[in-house]
Structures are given as C-alpha cells and as structure tokens.
PDB file of N, CA and C in Angstrom:
ATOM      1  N   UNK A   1      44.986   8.380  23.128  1.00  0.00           N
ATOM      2  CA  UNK A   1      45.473   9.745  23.170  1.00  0.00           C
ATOM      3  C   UNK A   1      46.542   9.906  22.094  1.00  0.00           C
ATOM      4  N   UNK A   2      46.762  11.224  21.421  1.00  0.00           N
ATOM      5  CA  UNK A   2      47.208  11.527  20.234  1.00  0.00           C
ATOM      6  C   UNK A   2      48.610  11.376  20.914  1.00  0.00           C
ATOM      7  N   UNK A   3      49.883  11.188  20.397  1.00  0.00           N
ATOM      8  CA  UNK A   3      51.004  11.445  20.375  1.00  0.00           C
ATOM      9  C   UNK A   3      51.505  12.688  20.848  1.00  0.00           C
ATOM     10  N   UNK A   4      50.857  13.648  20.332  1.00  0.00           N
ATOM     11  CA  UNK A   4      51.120  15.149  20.121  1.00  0.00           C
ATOM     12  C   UNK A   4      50.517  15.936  21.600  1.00  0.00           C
ATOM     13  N   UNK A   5      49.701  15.198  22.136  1.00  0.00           N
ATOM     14  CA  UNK A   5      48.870  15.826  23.130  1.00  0.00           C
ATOM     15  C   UNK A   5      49.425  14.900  24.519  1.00  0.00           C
ATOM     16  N   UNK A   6      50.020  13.755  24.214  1.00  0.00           N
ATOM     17  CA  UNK A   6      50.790  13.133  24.928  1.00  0.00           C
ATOM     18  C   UNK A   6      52.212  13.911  25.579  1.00  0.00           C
ATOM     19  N   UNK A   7      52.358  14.427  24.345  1.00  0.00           N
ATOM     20  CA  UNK A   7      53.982  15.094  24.681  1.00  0.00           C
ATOM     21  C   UNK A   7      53.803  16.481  24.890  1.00  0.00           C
ATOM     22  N   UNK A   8      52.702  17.452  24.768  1.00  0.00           N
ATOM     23  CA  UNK A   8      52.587  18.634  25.125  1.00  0.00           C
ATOM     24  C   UNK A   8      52.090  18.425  26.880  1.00  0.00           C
ATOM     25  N   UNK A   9      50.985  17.483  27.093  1.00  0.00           N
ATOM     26  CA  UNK A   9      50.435  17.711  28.444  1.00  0.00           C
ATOM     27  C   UNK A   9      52.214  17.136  29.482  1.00  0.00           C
ATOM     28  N   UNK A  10      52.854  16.058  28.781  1.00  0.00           N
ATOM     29  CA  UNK A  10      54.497  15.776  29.311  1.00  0.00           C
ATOM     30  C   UNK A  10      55.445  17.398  29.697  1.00  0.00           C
ATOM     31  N   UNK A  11      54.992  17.763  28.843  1.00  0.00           N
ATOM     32  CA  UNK A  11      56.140  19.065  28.780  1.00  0.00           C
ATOM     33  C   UNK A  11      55.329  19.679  29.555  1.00  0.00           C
ATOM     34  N   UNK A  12      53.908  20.103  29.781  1.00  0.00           N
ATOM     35  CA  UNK A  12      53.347  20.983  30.942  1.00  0.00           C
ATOM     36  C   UNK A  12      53.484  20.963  32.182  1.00  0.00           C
ATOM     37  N   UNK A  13      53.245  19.360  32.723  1.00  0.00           N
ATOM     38  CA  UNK A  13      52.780  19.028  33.625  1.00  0.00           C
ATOM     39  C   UNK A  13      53.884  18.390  34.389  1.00  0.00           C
ATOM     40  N   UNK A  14      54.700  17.800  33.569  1.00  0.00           N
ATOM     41  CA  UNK A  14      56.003  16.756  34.263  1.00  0.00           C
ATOM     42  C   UNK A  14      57.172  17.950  34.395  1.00  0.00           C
ATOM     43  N   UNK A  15      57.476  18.278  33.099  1.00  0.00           N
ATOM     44  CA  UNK A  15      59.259  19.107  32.925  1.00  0.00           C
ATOM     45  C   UNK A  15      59.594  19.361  31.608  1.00  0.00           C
ATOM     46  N   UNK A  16      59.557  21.035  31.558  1.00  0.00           N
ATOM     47  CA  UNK A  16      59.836  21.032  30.492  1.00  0.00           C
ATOM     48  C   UNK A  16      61.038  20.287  29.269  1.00  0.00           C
ATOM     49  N   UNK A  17      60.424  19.270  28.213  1.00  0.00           N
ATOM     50  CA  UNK A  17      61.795  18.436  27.701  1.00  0.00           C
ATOM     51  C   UNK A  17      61.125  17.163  27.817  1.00  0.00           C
ATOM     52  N   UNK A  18      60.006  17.136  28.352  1.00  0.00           N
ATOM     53  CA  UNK A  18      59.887  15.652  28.546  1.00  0.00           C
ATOM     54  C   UNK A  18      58.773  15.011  27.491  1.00  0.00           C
ATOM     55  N   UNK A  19      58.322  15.652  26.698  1.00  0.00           N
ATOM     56  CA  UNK A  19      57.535  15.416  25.750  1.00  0.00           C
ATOM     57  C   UNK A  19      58.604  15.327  24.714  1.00  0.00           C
ATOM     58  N   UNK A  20      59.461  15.924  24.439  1.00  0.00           N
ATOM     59  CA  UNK A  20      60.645  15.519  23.246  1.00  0.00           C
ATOM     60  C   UNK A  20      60.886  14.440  23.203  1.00  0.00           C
ATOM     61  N   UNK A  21      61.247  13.461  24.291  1.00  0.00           N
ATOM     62  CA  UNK A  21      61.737  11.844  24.610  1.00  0.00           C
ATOM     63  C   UNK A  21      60.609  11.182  23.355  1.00  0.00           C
ATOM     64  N   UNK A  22      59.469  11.947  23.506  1.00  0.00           N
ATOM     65  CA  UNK A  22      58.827  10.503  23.231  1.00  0.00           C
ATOM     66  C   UNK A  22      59.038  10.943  21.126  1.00  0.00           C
ATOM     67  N   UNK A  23      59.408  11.979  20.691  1.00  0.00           N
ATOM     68  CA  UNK A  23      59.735  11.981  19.237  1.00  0.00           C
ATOM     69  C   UNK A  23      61.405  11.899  18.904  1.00  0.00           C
ATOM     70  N   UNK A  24      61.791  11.123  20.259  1.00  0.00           N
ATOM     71  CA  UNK A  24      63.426  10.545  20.149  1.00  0.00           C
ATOM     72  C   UNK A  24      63.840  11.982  19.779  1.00  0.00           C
ATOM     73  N   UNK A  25      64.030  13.173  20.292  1.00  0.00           N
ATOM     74  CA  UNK A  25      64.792  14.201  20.919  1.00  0.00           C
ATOM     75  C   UNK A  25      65.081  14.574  21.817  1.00  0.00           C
ATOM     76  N   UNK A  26      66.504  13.839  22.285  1.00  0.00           N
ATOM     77  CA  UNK A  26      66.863  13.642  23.601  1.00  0.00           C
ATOM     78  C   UNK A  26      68.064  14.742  24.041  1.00  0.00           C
ATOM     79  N   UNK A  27      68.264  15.532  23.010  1.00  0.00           N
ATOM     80  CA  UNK A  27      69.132  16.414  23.057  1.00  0.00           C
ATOM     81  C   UNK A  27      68.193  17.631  23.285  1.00  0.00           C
ATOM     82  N   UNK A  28      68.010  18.027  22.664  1.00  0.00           N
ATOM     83  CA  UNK A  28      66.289  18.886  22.735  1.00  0.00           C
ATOM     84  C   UNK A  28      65.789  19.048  24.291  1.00  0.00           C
ATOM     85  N   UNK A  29      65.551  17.476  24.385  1.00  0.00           N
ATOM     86  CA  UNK A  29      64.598  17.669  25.533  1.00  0.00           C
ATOM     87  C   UNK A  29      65.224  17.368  27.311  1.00  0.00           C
ATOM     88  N   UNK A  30      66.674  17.207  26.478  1.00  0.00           N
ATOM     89  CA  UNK A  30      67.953  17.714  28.159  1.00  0.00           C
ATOM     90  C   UNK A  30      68.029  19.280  28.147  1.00  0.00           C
ATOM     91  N   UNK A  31      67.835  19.537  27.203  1.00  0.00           N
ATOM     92  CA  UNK A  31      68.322  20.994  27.040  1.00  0.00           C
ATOM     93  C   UNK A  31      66.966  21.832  27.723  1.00  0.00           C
ATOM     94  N   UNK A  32      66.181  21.686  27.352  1.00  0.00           N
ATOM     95  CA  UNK A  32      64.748  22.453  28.054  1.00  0.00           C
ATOM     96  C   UNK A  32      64.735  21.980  29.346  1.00  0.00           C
ATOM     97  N   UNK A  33      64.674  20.596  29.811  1.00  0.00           N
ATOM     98  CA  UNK A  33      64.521  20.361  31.133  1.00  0.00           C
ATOM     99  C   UNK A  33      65.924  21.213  31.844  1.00  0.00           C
ATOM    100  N   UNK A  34      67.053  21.053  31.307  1.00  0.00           N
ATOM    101  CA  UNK A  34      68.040  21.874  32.355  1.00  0.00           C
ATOM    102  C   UNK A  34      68.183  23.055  32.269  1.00  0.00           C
ATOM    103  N   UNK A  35      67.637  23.873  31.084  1.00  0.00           N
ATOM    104  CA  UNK A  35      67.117  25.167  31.126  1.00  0.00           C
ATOM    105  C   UNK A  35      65.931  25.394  32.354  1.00  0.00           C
ATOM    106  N   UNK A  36      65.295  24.448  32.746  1.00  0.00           N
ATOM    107  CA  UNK A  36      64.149  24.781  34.165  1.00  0.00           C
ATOM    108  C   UNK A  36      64.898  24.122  35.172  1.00  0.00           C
ATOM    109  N   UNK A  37      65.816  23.284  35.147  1.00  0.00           N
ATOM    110  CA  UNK A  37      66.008  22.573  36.669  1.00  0.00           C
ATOM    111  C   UNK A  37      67.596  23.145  37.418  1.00  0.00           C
ATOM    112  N   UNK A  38      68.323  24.054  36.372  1.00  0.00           N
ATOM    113  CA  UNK A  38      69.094  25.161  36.780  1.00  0.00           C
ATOM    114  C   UNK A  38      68.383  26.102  37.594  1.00  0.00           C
ATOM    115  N   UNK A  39      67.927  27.056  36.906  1.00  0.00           N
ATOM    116  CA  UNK A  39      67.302  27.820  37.767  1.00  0.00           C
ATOM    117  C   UNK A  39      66.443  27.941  38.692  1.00  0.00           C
ATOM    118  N   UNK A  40      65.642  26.416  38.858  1.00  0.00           N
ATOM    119  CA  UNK A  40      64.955  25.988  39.797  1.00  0.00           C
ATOM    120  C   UNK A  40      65.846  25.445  40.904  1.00  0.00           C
ATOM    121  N   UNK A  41      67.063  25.446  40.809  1.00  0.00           N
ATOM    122  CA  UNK A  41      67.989  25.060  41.837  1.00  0.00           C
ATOM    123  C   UNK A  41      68.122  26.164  42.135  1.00  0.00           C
ATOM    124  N   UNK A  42      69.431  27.189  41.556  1.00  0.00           N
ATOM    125  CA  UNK A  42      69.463  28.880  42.124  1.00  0.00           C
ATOM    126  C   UNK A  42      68.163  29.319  43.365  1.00  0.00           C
ATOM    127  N   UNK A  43      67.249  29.048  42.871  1.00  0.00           N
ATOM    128  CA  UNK A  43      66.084  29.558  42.959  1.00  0.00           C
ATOM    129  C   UNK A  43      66.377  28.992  45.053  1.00  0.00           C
ATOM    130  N   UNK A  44      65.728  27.608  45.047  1.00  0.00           N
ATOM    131  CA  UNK A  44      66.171  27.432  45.897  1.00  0.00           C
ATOM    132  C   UNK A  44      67.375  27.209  46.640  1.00  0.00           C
ATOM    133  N   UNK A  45      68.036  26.965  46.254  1.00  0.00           N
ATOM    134  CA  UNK A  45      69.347  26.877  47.221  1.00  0.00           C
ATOM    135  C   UNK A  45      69.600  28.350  47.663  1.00  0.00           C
ATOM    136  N   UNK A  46      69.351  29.234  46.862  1.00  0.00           N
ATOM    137  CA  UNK A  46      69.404  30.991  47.494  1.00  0.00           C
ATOM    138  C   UNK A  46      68.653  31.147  48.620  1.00  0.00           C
ATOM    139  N   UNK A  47      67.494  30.478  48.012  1.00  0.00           N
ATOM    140  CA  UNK A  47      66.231  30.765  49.454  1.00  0.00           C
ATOM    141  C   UNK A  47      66.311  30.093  50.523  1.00  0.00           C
ATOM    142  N   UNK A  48      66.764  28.751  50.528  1.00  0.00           N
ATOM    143  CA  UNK A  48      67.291  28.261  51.707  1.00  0.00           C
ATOM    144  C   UNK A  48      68.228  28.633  52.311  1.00  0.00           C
ATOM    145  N   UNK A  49      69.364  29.058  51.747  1.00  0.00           N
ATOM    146  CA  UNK A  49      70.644  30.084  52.531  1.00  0.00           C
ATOM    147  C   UNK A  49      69.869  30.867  53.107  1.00  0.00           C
ATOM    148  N   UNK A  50      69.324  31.866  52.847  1.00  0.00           N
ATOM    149  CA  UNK A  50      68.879  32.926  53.593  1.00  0.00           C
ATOM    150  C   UNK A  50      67.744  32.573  54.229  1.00  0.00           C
ATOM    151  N   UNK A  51      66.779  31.957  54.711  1.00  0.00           N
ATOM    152  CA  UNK A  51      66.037  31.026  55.128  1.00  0.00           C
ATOM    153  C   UNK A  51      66.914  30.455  56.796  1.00  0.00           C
ATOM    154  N   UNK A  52      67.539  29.785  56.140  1.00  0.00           N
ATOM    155  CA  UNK A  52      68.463  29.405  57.328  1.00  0.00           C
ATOM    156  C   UNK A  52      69.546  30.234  58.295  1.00  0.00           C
ATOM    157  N   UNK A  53      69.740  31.710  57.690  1.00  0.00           N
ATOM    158  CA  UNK A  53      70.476  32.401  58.364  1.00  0.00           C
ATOM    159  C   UNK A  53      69.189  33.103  59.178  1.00  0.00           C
ATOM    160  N   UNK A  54      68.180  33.432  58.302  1.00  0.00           N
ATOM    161  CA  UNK A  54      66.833  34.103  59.283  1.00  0.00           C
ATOM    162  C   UNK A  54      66.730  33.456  60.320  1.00  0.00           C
ATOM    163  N   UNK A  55      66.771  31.874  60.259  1.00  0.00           N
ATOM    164  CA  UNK A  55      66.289  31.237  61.650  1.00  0.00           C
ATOM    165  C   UNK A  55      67.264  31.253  62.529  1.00  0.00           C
ATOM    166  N   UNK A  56      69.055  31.187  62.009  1.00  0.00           N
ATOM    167  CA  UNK A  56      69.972  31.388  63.204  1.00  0.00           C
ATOM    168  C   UNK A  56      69.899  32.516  63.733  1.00  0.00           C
ATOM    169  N   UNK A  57      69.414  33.530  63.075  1.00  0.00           N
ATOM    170  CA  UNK A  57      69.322  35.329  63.918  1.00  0.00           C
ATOM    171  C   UNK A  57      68.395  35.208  65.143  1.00  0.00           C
ATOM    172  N   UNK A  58      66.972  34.107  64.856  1.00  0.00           N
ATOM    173  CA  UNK A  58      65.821  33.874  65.549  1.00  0.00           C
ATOM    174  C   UNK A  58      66.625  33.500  66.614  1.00  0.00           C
ATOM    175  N   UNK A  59      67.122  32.345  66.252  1.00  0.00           N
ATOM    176  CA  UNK A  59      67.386  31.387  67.881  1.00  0.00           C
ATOM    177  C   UNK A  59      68.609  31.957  68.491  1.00  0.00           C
ATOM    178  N   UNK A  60      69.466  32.816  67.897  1.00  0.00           N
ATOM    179  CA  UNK A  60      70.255  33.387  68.443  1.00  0.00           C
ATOM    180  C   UNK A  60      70.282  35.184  69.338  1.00  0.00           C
ATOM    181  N   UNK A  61      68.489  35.156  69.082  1.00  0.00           N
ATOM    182  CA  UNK A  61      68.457  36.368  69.941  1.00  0.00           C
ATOM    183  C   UNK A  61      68.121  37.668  68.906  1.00  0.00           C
ATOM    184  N   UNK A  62      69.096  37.730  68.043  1.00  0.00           N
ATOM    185  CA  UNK A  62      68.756  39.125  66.965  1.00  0.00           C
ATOM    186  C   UNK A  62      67.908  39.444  66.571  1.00  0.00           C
ATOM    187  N   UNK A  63      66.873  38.863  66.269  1.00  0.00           N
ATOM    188  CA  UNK A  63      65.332  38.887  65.960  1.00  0.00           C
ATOM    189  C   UNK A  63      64.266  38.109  66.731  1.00  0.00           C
ATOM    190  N   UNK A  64      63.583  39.372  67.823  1.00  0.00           N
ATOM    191  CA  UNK A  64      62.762  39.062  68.383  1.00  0.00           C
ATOM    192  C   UNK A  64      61.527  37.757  67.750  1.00  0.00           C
ATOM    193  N   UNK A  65      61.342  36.893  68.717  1.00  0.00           N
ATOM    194  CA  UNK A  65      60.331  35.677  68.721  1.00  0.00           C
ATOM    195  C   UNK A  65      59.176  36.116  68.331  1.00  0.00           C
ATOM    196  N   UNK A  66      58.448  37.421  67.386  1.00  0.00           N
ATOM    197  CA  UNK A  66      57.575  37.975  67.087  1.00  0.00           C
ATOM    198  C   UNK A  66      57.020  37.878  65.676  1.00  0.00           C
ATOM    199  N   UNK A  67      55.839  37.607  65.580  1.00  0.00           N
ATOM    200  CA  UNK A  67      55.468  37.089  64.292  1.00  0.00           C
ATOM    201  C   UNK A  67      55.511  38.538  62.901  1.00  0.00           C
ATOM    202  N   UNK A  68      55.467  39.836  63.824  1.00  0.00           N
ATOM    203  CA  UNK A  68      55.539  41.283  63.123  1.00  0.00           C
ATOM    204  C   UNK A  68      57.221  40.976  62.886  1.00  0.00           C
ATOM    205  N   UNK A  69      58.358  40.712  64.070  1.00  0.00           N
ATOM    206  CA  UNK A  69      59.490  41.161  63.441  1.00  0.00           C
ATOM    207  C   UNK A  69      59.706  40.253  62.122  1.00  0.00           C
ATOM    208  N   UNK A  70      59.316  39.101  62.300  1.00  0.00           N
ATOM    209  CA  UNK A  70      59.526  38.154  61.565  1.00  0.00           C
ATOM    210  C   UNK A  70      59.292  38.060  60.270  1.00  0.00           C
ATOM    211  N   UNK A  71      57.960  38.400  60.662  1.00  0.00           N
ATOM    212  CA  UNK A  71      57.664  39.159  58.719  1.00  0.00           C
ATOM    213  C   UNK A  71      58.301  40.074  58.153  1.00  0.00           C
ATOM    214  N   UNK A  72      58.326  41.440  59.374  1.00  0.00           N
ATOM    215  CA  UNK A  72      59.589  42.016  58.246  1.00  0.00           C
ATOM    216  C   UNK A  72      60.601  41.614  57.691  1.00  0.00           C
ATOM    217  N   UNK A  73      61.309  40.967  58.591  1.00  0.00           N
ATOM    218  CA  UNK A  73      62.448  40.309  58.334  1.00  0.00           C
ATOM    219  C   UNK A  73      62.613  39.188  57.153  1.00  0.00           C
ATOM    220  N   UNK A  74      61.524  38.900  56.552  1.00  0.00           N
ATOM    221  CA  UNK A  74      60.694  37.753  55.668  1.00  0.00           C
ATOM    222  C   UNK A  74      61.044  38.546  54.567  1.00  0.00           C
ATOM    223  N   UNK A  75      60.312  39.754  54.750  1.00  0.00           N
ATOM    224  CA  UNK A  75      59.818  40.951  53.620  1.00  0.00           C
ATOM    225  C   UNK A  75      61.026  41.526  53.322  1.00  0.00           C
ATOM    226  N   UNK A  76      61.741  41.641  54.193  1.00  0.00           N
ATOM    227  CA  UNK A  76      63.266  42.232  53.573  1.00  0.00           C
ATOM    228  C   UNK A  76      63.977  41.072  52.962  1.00  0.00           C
ATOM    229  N   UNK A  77      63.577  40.226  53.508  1.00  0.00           N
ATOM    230  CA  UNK A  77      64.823  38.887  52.509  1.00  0.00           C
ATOM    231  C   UNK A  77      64.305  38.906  51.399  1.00  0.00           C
ATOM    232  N   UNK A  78      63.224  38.937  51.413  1.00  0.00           N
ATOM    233  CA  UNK A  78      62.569  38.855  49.493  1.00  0.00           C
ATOM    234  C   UNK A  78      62.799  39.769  49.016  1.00  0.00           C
ATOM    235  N   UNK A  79      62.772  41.040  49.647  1.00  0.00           N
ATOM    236  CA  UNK A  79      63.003  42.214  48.626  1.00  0.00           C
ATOM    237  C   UNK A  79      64.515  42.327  48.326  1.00  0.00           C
ATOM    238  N   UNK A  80      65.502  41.785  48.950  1.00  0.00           N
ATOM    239  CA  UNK A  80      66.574  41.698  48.401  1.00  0.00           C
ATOM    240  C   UNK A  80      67.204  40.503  47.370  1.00  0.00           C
ATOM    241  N   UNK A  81      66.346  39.391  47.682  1.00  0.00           N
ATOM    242  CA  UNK A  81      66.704  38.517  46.329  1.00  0.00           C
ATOM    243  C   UNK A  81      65.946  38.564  45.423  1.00  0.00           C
ATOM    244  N   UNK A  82      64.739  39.914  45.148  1.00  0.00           N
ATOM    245  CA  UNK A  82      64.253  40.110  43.872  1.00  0.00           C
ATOM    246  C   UNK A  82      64.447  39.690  42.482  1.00  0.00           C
ATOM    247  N   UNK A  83      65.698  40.349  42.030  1.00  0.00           N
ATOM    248  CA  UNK A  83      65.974  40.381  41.129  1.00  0.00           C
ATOM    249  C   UNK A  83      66.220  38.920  40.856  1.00  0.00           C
ATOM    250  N   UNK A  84      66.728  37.822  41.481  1.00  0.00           N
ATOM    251  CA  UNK A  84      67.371  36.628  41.392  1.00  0.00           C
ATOM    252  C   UNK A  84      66.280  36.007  40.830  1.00  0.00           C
ATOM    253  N   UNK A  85      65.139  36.220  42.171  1.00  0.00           N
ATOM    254  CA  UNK A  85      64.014  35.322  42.038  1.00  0.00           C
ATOM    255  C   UNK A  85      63.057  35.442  40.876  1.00  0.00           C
ATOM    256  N   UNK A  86      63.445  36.806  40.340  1.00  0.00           N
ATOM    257  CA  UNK A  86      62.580  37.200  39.036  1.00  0.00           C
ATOM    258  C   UNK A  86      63.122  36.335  37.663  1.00  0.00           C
ATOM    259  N   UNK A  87      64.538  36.867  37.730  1.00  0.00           N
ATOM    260  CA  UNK A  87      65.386  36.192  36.655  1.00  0.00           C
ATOM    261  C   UNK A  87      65.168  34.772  36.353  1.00  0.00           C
ATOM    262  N   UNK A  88      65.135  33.609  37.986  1.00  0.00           N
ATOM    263  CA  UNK A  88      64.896  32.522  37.543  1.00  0.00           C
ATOM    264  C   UNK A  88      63.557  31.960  36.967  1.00  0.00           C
ATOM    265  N   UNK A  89      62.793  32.758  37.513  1.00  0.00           N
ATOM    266  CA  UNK A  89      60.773  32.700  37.343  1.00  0.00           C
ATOM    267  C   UNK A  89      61.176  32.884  35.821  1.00  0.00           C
ATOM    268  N   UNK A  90      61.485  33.895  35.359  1.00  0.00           N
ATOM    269  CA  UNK A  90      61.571  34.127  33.543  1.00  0.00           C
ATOM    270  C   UNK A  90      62.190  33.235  32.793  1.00  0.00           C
ATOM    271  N   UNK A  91      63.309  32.645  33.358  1.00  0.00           N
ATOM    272  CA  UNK A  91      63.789  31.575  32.425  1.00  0.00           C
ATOM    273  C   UNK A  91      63.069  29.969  32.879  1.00  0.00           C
ATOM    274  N   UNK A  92      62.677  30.060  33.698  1.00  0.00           N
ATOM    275  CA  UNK A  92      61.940  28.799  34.162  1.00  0.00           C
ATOM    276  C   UNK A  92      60.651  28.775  33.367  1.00  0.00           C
ATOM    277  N   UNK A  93      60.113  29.874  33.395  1.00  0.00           N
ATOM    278  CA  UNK A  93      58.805  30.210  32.282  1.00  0.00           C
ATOM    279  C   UNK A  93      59.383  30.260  30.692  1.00  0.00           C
ATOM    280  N   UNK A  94      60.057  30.475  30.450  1.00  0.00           N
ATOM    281  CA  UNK A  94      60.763  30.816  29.275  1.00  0.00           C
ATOM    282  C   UNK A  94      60.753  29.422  28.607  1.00  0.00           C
ATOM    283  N   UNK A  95      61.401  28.484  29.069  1.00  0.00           N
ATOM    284  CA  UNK A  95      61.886  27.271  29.099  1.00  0.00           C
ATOM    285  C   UNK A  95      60.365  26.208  28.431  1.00  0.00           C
ATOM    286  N   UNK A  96      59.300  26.480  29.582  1.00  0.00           N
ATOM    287  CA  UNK A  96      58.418  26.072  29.643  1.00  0.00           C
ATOM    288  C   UNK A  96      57.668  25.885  28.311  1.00  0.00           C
ATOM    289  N   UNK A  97      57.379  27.487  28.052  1.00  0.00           N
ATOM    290  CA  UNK A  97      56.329  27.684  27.256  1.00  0.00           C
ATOM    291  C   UNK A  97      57.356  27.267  25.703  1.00  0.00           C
ATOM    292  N   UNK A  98      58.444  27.813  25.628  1.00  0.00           N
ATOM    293  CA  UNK A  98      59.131  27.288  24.486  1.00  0.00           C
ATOM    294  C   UNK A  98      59.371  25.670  24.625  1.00  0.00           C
ATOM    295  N   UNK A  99      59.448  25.101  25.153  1.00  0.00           N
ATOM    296  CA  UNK A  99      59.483  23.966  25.088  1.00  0.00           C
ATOM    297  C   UNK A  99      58.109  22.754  24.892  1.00  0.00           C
ATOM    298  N   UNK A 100      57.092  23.541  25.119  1.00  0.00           N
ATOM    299  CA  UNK A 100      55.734  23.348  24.751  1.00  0.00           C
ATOM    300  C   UNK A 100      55.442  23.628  23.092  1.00  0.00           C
ATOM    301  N   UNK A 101      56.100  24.672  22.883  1.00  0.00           N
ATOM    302  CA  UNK A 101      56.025  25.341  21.226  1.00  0.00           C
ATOM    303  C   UNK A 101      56.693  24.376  20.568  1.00  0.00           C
ATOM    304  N   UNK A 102      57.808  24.210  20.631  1.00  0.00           N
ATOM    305  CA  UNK A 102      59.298  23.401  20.078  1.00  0.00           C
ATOM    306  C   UNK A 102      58.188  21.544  19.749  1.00  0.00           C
ATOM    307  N   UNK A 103      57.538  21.585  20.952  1.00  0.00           N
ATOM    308  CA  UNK A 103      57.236  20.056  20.442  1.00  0.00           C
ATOM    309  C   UNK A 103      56.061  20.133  20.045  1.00  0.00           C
ATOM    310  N   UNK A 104      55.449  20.829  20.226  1.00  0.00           N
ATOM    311  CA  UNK A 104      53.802  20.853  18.821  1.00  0.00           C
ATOM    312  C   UNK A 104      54.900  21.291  17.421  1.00  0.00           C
ATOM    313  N   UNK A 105      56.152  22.562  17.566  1.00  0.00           N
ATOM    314  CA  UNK A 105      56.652  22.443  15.965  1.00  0.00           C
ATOM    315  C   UNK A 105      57.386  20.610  15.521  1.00  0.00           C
ATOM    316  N   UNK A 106      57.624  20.417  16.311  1.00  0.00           N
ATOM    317  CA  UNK A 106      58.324  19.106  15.969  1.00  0.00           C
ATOM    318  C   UNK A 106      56.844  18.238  15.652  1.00  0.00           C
ATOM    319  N   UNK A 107      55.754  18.347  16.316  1.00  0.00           N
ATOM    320  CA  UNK A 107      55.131  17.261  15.968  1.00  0.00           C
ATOM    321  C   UNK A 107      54.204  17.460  14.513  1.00  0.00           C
ATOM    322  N   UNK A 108      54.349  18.909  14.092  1.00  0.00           N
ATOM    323  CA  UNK A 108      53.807  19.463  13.065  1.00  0.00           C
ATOM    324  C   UNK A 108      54.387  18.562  11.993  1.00  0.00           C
ATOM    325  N   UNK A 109      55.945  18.798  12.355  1.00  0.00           N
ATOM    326  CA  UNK A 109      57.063  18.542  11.053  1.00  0.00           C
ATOM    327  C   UNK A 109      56.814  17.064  10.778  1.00  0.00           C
ATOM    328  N   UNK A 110      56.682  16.408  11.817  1.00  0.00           N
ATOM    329  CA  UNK A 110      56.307  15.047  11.485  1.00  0.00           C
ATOM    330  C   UNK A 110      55.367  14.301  10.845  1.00  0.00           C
ATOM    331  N   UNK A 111      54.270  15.457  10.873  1.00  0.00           N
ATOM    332  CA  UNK A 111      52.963  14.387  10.285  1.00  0.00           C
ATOM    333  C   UNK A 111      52.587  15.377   8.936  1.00  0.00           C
ATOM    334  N   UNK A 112      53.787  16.149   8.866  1.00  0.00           N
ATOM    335  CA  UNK A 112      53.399  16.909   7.750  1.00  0.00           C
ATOM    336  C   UNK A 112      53.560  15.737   6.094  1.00  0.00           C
ATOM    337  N   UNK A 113      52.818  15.594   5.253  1.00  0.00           N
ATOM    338  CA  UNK A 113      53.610  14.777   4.396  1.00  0.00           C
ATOM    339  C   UNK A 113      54.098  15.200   3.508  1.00  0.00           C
ATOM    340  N   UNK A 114      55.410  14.585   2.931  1.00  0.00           N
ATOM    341  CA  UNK A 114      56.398  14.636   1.804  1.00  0.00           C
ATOM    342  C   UNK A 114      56.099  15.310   0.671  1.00  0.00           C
ATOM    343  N   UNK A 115      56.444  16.346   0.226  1.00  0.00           N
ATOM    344  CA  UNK A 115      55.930  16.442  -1.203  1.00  0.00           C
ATOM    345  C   UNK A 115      56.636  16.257  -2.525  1.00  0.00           C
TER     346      UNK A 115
END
C-alpha cells in the first residue's frame, strides 16, 4: 500500500492528524486531531449533562415514566443544544476533510521532484 493512501485512509478512518505522523508532521497532525477531539468532547460532555439531569427529573417524579413524555422531553433537549451540537458537527467535519486535503497536499509536495 502506497504511503499516501496509507495516511489518507489514517486520517479518515482513525482521527483526523493521524496520517501526518507518518510524513513526520507532528505538529500538523496534533493540531487536526485536537481540532476534532475538542469539540468532540463539548459535544459530549454537554449531552451527558443534560442527559443526566433528564434522568434525575425521571426518577424524581417531574417527568412522567412515559415513553411520549420522554421523547418530548428528548426533543426539547436537542432543540435547545442545537446550535452547540451544530457548531461542533462543523468543526469536527471541518477538521476532517481539511486534514484529509492537507496530507494528499503534503504528500503531493513530496514526491514532486526538484527542479
């Protein structure tokens, strides 16, 4: 397997940044991975807060044991961390696909020869 196809299917499939390692860009490829594993934290740690306050309302009575209240109650938590959850989806995608670009340009630059 090519080098180049090594470090693009890395950056798809593993984290974005992780195909850089292997053309010794390790600065590069901290920077893309914590460009996705920031906001993949936000992402969850938001949703688990509110996640976990839904279930203390449950067991504490405020929201009926009903699979209808429950969903609403589902449906309103999402519709209020919208915006969050959008923001991180875009830079998590953002991250991705540029960091996929960044190392096919790096692997371009490399096998380009000298003139």
């Amino acid at each position: 397997m090519k080098k180049i196809l090594k470090a693009i299917l890395l950056n798809a499939f593993v984290v974005p940044g992780a195909g850089h390692f292997l053309y010794q860009r390790t600065i590069s490829g901290i920077v893309f991975a914590m460009a996705f594993i920031i906001p993949l934290g936000v992402l969850f740690s938001t949703l688990l807060v509110e996640i976990n306050q839904l279930i203390l309302q449950i067991q504490n009575g405020y929201i009926p044991f009903d699979i209808n209240e429950i969903t609403l109650a589902v449906s309103e938590l999402l519709s209020n961390k919208q915006q969050t959850m959008n923001t991180c989806t875009y830079i998590m995608a953002g991250s991705w696909l540029l960091s996929i670009v960044d190392t096919y340009r790096i692997s371009r630059a490399q096998n380009t020869p000298s003139i």
